[in-house]
Protein backbone atom coordinates (compact mmCIF):
# COMPACT_ATOMS: atom_id res chain seq x y z
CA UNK A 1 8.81 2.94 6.20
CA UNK A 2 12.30 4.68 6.69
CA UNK A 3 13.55 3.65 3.39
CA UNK A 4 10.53 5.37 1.26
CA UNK A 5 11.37 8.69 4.06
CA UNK A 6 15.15 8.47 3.62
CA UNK A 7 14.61 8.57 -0.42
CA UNK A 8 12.15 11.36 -0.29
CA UNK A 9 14.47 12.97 1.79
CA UNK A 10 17.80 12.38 0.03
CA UNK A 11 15.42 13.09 -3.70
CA UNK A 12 13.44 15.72 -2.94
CA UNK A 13 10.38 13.80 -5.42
CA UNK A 14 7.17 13.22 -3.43
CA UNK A 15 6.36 9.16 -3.17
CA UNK A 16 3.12 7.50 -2.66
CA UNK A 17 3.65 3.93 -0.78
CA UNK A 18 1.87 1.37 0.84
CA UNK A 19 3.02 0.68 4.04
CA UNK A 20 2.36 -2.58 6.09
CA UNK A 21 2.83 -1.84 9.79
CA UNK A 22 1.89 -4.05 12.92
CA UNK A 23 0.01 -1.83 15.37
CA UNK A 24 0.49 -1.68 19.36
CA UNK A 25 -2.05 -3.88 20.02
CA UNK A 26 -0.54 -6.71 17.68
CA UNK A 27 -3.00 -6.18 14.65
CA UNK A 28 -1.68 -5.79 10.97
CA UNK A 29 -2.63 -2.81 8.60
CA UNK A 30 -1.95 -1.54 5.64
CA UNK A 31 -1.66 2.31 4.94
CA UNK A 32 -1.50 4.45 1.89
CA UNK A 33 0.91 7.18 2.28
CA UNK A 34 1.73 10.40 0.41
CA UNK A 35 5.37 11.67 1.89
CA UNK A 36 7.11 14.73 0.70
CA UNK A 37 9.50 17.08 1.48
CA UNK A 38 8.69 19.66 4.88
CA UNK A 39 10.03 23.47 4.24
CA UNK A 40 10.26 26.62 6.59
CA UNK A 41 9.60 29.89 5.18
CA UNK A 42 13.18 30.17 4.13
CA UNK A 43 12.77 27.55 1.53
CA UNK A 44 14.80 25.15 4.04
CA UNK A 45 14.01 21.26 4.22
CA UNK A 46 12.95 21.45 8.01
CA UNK A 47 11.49 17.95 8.02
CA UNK A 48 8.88 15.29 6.02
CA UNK A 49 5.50 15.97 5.72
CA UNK A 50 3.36 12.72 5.61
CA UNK A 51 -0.22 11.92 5.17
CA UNK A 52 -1.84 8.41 5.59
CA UNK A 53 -4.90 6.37 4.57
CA UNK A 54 -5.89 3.23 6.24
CA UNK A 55 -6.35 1.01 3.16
CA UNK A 56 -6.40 -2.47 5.33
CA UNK A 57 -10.26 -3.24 4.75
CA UNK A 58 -9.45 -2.45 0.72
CA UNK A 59 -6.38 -4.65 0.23
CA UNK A 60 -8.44 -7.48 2.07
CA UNK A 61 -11.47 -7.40 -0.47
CA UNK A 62 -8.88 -6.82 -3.13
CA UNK A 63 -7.28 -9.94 -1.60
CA UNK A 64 -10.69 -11.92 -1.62
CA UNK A 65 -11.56 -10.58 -5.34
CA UNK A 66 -8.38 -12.02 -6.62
CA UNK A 67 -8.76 -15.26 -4.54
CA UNK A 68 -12.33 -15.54 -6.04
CA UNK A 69 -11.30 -14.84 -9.64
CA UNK A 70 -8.94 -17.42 -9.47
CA UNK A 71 -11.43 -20.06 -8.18
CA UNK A 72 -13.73 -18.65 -10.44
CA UNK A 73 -11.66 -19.95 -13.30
CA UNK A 74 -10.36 -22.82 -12.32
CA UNK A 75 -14.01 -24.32 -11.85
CA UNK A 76 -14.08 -22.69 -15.75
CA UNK A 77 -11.19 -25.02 -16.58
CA UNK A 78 -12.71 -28.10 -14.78
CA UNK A 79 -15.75 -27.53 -16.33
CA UNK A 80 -14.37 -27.51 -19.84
CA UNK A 81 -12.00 -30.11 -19.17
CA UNK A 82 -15.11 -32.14 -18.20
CA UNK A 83 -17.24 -31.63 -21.18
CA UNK A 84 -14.59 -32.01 -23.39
């Protein structure tokens, strides 16, 4: 998480990450955020601005799509390899 703020910091260009973070209570999650530079009415950087989705229920059904896909076609292959 400090890495993608230090860049946006030291750039000045807005970044979109995913973040993976381990909560207080020991959980994992992963979080979509959108950081960018903070200014006072001067125009002066006075900080980072950053807003955050949780995305942890998302990446785990993207996580069982993929795992089904791939099961999906290797029964294909099996099935093929058995005809054939």
């Amino acid at each position: 998480i400090t890495a993608a703020d230090d860049e946006v910091m030291e750039s000045g260009t807005p970044k979109t990450v995913e973040e993976f973070v381990i909560r207080l209570d020991g959980t994992e999650a992963t979080y979509l955020s959108e950081k960018k530079q903070l200014f006072d009415t001067d125009g002066q950087v006075i900080g980072l601005l950053g807003i955050s989705v949780d995305i942890t229920e998302h990446k785990k059904l993207e996580e069982s799509l993929k795992l089904a896909n791939f099961l999906a076609e290797k029964a294909n292959q099996l099935k093929t390899e058995f005809i054939e």
